[in-house]
Protein backbone atom coordinates (compact mmCIF):
# COMPACT_ATOMS: atom_id res chain seq x y z
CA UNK A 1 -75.38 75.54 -118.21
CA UNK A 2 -79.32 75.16 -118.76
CA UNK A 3 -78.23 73.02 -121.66
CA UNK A 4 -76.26 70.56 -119.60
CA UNK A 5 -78.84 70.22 -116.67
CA UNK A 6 -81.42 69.52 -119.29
CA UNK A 7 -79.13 66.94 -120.97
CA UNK A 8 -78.57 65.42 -117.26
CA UNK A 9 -82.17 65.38 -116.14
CA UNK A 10 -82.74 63.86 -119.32
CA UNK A 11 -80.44 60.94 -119.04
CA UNK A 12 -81.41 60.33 -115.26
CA UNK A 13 -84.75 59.95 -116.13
CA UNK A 14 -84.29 57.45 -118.65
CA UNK A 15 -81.95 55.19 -116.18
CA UNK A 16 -84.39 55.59 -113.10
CA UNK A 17 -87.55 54.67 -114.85
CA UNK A 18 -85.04 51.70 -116.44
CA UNK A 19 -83.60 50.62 -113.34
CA UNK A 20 -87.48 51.17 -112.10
CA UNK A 21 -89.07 48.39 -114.62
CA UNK A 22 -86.53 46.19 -113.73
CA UNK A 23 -86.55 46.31 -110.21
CA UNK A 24 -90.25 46.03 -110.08
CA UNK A 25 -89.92 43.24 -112.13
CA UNK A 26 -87.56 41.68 -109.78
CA UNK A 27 -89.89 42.05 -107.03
CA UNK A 28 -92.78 41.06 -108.36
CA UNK A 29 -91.16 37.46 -109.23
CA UNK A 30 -90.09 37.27 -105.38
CA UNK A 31 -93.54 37.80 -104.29
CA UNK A 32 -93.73 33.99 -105.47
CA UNK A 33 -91.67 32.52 -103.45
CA UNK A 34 -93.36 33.65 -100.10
CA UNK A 35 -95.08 30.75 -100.34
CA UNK A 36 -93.82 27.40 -100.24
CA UNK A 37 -96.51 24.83 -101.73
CA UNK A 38 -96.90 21.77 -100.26
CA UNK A 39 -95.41 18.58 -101.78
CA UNK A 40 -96.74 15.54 -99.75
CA UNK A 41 -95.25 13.10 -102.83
CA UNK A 42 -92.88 10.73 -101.39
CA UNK A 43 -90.78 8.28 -103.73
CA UNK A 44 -89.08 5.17 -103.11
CA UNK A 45 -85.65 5.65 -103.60
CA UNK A 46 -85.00 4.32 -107.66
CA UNK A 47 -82.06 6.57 -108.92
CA UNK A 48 -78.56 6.08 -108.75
CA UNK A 49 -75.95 8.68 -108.16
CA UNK A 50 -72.28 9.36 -109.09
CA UNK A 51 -71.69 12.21 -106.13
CA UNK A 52 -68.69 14.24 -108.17
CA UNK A 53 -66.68 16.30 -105.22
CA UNK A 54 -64.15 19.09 -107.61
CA UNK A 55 -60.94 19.64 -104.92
CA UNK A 56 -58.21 21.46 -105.48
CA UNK A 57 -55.58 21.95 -102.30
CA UNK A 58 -59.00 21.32 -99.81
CA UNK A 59 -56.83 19.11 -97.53
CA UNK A 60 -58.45 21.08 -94.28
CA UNK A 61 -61.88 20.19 -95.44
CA UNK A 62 -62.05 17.00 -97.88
CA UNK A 63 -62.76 14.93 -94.89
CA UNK A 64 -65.44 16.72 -93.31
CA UNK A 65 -66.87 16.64 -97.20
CA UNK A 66 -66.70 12.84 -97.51
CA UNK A 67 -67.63 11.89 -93.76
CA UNK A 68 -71.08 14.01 -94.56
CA UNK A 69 -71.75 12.41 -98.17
CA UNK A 70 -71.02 9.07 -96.74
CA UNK A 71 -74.00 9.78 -94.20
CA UNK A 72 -76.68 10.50 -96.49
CA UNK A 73 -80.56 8.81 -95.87
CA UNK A 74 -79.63 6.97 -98.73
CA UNK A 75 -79.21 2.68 -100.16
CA UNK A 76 -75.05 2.99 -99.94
CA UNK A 77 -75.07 0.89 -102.89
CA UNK A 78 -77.57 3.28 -105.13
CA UNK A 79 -74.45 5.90 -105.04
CA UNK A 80 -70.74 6.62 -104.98
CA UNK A 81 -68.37 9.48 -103.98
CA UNK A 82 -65.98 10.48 -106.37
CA UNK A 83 -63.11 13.11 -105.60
CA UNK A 84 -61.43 15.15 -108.34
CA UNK A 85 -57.69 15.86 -106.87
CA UNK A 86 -57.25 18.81 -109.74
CA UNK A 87 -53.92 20.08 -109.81
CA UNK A 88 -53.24 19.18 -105.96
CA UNK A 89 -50.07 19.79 -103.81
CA UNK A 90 -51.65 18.99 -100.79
CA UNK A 91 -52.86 15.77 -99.26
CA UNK A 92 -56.37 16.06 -100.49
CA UNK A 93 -56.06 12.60 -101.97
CA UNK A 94 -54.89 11.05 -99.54
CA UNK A 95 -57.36 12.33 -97.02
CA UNK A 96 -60.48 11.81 -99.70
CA UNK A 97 -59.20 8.32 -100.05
CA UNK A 98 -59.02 7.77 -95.98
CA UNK A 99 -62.65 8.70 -95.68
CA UNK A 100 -63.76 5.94 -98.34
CA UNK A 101 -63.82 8.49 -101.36
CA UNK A 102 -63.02 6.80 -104.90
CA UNK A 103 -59.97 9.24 -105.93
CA UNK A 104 -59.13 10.87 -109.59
CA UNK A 105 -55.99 12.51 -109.79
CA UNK A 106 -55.53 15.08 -112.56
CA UNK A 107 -52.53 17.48 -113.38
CA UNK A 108 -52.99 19.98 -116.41
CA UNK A 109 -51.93 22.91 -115.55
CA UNK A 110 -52.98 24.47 -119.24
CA UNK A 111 -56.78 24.24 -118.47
CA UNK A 112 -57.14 24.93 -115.05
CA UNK A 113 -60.06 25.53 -113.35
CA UNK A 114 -63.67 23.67 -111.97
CA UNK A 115 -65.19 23.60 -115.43
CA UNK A 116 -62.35 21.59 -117.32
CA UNK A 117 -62.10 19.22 -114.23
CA UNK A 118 -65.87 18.42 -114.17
CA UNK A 119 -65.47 17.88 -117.68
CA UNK A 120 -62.74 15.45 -117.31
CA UNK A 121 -64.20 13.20 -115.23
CA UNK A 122 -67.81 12.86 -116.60
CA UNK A 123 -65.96 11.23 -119.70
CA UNK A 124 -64.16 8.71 -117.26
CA UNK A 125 -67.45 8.24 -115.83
CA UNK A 126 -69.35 7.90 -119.52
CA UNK A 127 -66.78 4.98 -119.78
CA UNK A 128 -67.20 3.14 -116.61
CA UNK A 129 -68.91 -0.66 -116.63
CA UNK A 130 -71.00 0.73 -113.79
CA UNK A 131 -74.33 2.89 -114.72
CA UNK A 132 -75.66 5.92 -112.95
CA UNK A 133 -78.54 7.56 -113.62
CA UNK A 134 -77.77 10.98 -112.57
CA UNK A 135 -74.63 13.11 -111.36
CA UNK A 136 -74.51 15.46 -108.75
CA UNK A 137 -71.64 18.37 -108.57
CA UNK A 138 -70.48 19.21 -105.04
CA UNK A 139 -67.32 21.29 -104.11
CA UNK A 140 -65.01 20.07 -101.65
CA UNK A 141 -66.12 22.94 -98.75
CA UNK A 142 -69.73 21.45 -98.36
CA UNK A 143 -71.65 19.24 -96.59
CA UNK A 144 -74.90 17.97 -97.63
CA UNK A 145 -78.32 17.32 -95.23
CA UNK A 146 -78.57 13.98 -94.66
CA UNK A 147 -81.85 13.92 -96.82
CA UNK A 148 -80.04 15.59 -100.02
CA UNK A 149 -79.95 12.42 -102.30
CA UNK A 150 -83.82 11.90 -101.19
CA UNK A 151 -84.89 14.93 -102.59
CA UNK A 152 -83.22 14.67 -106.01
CA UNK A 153 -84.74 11.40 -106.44
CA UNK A 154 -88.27 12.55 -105.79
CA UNK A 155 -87.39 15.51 -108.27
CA UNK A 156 -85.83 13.49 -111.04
CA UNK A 157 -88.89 10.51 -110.25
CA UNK A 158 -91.48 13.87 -110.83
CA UNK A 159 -89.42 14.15 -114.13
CA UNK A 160 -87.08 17.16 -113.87
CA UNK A 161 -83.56 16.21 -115.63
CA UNK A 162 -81.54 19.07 -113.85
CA UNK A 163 -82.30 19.98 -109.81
CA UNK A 164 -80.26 22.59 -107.76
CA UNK A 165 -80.64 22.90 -104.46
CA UNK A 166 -80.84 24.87 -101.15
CA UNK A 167 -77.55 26.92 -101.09
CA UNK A 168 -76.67 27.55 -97.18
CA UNK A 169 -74.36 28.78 -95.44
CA UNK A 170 -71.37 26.50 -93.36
CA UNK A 171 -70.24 29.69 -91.13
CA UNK A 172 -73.02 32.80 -91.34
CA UNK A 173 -71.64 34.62 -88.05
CA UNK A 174 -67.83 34.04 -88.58
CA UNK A 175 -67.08 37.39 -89.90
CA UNK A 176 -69.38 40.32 -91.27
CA UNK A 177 -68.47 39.10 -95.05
CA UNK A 178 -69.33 35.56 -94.24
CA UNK A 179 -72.73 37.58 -92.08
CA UNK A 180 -73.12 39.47 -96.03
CA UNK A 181 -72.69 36.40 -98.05
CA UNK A 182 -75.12 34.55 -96.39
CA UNK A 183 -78.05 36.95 -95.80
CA UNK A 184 -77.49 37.52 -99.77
CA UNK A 185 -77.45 33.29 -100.58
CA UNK A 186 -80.89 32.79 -98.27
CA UNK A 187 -82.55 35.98 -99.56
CA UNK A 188 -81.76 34.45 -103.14
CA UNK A 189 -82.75 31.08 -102.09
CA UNK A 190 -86.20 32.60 -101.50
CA UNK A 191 -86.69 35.48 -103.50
CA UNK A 192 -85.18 34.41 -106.65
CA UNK A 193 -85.33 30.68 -106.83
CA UNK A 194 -88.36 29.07 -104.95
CA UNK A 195 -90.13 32.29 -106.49
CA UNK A 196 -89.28 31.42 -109.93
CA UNK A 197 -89.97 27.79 -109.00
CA UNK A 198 -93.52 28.06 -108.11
CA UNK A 199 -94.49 30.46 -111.38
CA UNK A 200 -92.91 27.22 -113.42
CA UNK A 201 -89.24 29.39 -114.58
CA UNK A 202 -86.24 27.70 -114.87
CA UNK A 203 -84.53 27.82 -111.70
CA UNK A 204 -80.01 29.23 -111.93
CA UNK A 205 -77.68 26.11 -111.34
CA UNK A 206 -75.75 27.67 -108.37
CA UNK A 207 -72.58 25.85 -108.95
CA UNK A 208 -72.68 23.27 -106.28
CA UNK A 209 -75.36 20.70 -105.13
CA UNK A 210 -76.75 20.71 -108.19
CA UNK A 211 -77.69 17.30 -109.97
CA UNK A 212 -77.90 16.44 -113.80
CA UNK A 213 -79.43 13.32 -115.56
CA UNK A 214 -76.51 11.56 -116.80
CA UNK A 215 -78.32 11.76 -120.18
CA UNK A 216 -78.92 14.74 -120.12
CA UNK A 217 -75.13 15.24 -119.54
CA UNK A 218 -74.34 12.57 -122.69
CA UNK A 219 -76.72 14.35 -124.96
CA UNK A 220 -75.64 18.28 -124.66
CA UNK A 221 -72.13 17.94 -123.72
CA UNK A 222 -70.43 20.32 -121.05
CA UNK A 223 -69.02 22.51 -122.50
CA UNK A 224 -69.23 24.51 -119.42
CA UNK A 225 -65.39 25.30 -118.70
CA UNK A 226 -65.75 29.53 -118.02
CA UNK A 227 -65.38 31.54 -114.80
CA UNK A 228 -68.90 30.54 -114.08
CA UNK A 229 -69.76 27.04 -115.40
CA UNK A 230 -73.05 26.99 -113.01
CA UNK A 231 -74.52 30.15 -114.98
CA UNK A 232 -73.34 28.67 -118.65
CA UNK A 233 -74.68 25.55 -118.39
CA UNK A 234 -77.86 26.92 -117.18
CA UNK A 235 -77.92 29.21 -120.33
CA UNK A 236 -77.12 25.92 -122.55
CA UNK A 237 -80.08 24.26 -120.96
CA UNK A 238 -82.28 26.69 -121.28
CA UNK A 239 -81.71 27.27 -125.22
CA UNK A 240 -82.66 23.65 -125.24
CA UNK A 241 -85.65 23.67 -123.85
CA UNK A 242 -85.16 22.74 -120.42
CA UNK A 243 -85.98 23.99 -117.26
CA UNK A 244 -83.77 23.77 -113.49
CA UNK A 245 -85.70 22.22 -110.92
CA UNK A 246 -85.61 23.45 -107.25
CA UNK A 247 -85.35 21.10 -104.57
CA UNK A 248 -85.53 23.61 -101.27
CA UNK A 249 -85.43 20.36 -99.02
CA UNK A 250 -82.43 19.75 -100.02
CA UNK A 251 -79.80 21.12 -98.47
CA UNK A 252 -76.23 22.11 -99.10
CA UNK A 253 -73.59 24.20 -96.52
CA UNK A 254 -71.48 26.16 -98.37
CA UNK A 255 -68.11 28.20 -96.21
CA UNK A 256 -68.22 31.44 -96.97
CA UNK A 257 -64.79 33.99 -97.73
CA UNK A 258 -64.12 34.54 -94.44
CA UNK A 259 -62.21 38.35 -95.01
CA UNK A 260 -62.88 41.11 -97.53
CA UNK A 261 -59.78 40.46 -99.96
CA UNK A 262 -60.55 36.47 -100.43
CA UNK A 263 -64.53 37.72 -101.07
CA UNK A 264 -63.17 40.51 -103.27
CA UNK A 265 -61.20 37.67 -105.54
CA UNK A 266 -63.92 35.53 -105.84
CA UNK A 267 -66.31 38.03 -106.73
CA UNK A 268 -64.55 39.66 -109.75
CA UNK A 269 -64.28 35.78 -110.88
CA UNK A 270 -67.75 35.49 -111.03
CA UNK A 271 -68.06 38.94 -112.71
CA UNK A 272 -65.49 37.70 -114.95
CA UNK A 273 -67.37 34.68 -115.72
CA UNK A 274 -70.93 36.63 -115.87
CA UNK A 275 -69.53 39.48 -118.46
CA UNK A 276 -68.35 36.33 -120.67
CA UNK A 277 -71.61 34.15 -120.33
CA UNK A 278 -73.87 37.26 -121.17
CA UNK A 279 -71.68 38.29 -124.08
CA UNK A 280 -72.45 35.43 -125.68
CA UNK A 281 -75.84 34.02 -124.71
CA UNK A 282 -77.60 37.10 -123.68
CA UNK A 283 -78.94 37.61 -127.61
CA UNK A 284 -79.32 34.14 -127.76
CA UNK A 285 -81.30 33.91 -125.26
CA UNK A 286 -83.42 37.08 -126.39
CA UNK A 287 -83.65 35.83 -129.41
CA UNK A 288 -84.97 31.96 -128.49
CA UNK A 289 -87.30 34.30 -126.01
CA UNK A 290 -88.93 36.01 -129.10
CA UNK A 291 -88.97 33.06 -131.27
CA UNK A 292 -90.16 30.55 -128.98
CA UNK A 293 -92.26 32.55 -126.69
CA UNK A 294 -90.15 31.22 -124.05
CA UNK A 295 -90.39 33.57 -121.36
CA UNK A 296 -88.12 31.16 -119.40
CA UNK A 297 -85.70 32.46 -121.79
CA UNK A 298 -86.57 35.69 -121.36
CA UNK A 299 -86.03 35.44 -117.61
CA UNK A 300 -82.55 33.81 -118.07
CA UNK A 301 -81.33 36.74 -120.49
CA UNK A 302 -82.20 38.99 -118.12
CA UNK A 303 -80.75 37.04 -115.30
CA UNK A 304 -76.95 36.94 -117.48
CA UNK A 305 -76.43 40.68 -117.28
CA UNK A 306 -76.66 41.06 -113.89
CA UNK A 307 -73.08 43.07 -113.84
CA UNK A 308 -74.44 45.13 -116.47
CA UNK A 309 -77.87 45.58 -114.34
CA UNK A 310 -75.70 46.61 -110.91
CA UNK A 311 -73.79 49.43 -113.21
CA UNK A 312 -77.39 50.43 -115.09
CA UNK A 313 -78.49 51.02 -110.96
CA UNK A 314 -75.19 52.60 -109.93
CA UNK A 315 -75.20 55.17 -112.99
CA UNK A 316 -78.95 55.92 -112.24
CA UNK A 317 -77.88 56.41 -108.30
CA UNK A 318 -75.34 59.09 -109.24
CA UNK A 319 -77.33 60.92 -112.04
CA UNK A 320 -80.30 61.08 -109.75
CA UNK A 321 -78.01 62.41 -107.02
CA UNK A 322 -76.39 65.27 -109.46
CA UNK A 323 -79.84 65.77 -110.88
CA UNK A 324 -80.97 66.69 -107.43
CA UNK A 325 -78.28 68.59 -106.60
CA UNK A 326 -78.23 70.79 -109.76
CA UNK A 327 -82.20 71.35 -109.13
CA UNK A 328 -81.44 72.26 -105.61
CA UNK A 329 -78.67 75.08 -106.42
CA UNK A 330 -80.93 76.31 -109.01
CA UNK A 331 -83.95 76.62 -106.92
CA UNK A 332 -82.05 78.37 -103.85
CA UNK A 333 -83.97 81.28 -103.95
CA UNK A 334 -87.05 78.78 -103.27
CA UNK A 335 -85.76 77.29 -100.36
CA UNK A 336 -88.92 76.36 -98.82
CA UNK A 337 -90.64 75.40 -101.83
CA UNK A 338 -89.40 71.48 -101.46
CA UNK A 339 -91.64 70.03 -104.43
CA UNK A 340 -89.65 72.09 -106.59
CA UNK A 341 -86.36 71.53 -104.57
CA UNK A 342 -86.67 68.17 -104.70
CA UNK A 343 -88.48 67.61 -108.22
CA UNK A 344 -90.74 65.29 -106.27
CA UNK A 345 -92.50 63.08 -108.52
CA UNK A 346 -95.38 60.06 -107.98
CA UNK A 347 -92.36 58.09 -109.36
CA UNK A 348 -89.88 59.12 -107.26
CA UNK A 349 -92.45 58.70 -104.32
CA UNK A 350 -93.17 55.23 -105.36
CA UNK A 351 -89.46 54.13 -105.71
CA UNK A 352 -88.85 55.78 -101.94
CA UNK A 353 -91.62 53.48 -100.80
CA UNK A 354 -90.66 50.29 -102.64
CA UNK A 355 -86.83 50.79 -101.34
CA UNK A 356 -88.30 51.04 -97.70
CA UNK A 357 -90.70 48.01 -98.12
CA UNK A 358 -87.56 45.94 -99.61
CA UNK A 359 -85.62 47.09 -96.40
CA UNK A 360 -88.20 45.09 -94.36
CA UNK A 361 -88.72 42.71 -97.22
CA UNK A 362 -85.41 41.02 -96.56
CA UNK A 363 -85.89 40.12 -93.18
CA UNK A 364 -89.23 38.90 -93.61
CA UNK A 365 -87.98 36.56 -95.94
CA UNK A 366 -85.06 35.12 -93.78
CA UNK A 367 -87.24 35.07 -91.19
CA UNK A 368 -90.11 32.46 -92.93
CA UNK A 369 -86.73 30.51 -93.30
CA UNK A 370 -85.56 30.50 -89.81
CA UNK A 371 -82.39 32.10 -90.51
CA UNK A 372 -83.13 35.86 -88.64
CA UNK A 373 -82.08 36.15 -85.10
CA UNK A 374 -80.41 39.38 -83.55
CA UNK A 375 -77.30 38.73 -84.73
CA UNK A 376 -78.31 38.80 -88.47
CA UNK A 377 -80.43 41.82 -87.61
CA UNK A 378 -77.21 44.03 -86.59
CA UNK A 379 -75.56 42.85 -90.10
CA UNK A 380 -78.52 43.74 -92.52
CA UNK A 381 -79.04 47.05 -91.42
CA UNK A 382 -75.75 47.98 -90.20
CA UNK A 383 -72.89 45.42 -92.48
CA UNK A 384 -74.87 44.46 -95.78
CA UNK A 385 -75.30 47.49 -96.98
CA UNK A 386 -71.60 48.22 -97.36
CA UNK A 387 -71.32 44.74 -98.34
CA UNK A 388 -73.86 45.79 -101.30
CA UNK A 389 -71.30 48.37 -101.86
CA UNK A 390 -68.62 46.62 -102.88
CA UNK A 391 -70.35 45.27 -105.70
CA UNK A 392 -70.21 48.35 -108.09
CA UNK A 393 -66.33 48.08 -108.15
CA UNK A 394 -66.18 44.86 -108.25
CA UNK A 395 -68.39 44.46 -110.94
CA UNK A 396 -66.44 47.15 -112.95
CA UNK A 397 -63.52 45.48 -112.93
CA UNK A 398 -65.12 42.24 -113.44
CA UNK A 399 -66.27 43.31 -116.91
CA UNK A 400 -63.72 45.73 -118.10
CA UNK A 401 -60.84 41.79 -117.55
CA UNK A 402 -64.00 39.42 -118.60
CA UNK A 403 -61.20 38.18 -121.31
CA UNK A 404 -58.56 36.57 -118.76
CA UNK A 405 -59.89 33.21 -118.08
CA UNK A 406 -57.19 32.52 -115.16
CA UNK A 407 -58.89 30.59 -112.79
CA UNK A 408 -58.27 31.99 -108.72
CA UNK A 409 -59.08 29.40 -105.91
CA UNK A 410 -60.38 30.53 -102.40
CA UNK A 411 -59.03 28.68 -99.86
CA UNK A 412 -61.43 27.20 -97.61
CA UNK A 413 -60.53 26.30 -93.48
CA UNK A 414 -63.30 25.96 -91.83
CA UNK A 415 -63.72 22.31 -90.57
CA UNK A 416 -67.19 21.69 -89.35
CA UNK A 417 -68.97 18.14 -88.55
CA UNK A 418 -72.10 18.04 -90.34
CA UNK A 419 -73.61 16.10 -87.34
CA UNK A 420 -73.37 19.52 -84.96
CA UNK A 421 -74.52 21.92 -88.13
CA UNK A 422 -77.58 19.73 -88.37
CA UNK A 423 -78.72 20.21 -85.16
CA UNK A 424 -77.64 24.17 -84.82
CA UNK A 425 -80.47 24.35 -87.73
């Protein structure tokens, strides 16, 4: 029995001070991005954009889409709006069309998902008489600030080739998972990219608002057709050489899974599509990290095996519990002797305080963004955590089917005018 607890405090120790290095290192990074520097550049606007909107049955929100793209602070004739109909039974053509939209149609119903469509139509737009200079990737539940195409052209004019931006939230106080998903998007929005940013990383491509040189696009290839297109084309760029620019100006509104089962789907899709992209780029990336000195590589290997990362904490959570437990029962004759109870170490002290100080963290954070009110309050300490939850078995399962490619879509019904969102923020 001695033999076992020894084996156990063994193994707990190595996965807390494991999960400890990288959760410091986490944290540290985030300390950047309490600061936003100030950027008083201001560029005429010079580039030209193909605005590429990926649908698939978005008939309740298409409109809203268009009607918010055709509003942009923007020359009308320095961009277009194209909609990809992919694989639609619904009248998300027609309604795209309606709104002014410049319609694709495409049926395959072998290679089905986001990353084959996008791929589709930058090839039709490679071949068109008409030139852009970049291409921006939008899905058909947004809505963009009015300044959005601003912003990438001051980006692209300071010479970044890829820009993501500001990923926001369309409903935050529908439902406690829509409450979850958006305290999670802004805390990332501020912790992980402006933070990585300002120390001069390469920012994560987060799937939607996100704009590419058209070069850039020509040169590489996409390539991109996983589960998670966003994280694999970031990878690809980054083994390249280049870096993800942050625009935090510019703005995009994402909806949000409104109930537990459609965030559960969507979730084990992007495990899916994580377990994939860090099966083959993580040692890439390492590798292109060592050679090059790149710790922008470094960072994005790290980054990939974020399912692997949530289990590494889980497993440490549950050994440090039985650890304690085991100690506890062992020591009963030394009730009152807690040190020893307890096995309280400067470690275990430090990662008490650091959970505590990331408890308040959050909401400072949200806060500096003007997204905290009492509302979001009640769901951070009372909802998120059980949202947090619900990421260890979802990440399990995410991994153990990273094989089945079979893209799910999340229906999307919230209609909002981007006009009234505007002003609520």
């Amino acid at each position: 029995m001695n033999e076992v607890k020894s084996i156990l405090h063994v193994i707990s120790r190595v996965f807390t001070n494991t999960v400890f290095i990288i959760s410091m290192y986490y944290l540290c990074i985030s300390f950047f991005g309490i600061i936003r520097k100030k950027d008083g550049k201001k560029f005429e606007p010079k580039k030209t954009f193909a605005l590429v909107v990926a649908a698939h049955n978005e008939e309740a929100v298409i409109s809203d889409m268009v009607v918010s793209l055709n509003k942009l602070d923007y020359p009308d004739d320095m961009y277009d709006i194209f909609v990809i109909a992919d694989n639609c039974s619904d009248n998300t053509a027609e309604k795209a069309r309606e709104k002014g939209a410049k319609v694709y149609e495409r049926v395959n119903k072998e290679k089905r998902g986001k990353g084959y469509a996008l791929e589709w139509m930058f090839s039709k737009l490679f071949k068109m008489d008409k030139k852009y200079d970049a291409v921006v990737i939008f899905d058909a539940d947004n809505l963009a600030s009015k300044n959005f195409l601003k912003e990438m052209n001051k980006k692209l004019c300071e010479g970044y080739k890829v820009v993501q931006g500001y990923l926001d939230s369309k409903n935050p106080r529908d439902s406690w998972i829509t409450g979850s998903y958006s305290i999670a998007f802004w805390s990332t929005d501020r912790m992980f990219q402006l933070s990585r940013s300002n120390l001069g990383l390469s920012n994560q491509l987060g799937g939607t608002g996100c704009c590419f040189e058209t070069e850039i696009l020509r040169k590489l290839g996409w390539g991109a057709t996983c589960l998670t297109e966003d994280l694999e084309f970031t990878c690809k760029l980054v083994l390249n050489g280049y870096k993800v620019g942050w625009a935090h100006d510019a703005v995009i509104y994402d909806e949000k899974p409104l109930t537990l089962v459609q965030s559960w789907h969507q979730r084990i899709r992007w495990m899916q599509g994580f377990s994939d992209v860090a099966s083959r780029y993580f040692f890439k990336l390492l590798k292109s990290a060592i050679v090059n000195r790149s710790f922008a590589a470094f960072d994005c290997a790290i980054y990939s095996i974020n399912p692997f990362m949530t289990i590494l904490f889980s497993i440490s959570m549950i050994l440090g519990f039985v650890d304690t437990s085991l100690a506890t029962i062992h020591n009963i004759p030394l009730a009152f002797d807690t040190a020893k109870i307890f096995d309280i170490t400067p470690l275990k002290v430090f990662l008490f305080i650091a959970a505590v100080f990331q408890y308040v963290y959050t909401p400072f954070l949200l806060a500096l963004d003007k997204k905290l009110d009492i509302k979001m309050i009640w769901y951070y300490v009372i909802i998120y955590p059980i949202y947090l939850i619900t990421w260890l078995p979802i990440t399990i399962i995410g991994i153990l089917k990273k094989n089945n490619k079979d893209w799910n879509h999340t229906k999307h019904t919230r209609s909002v005018d981007i006009s009234d969102l505007e002003k609520a923020n």
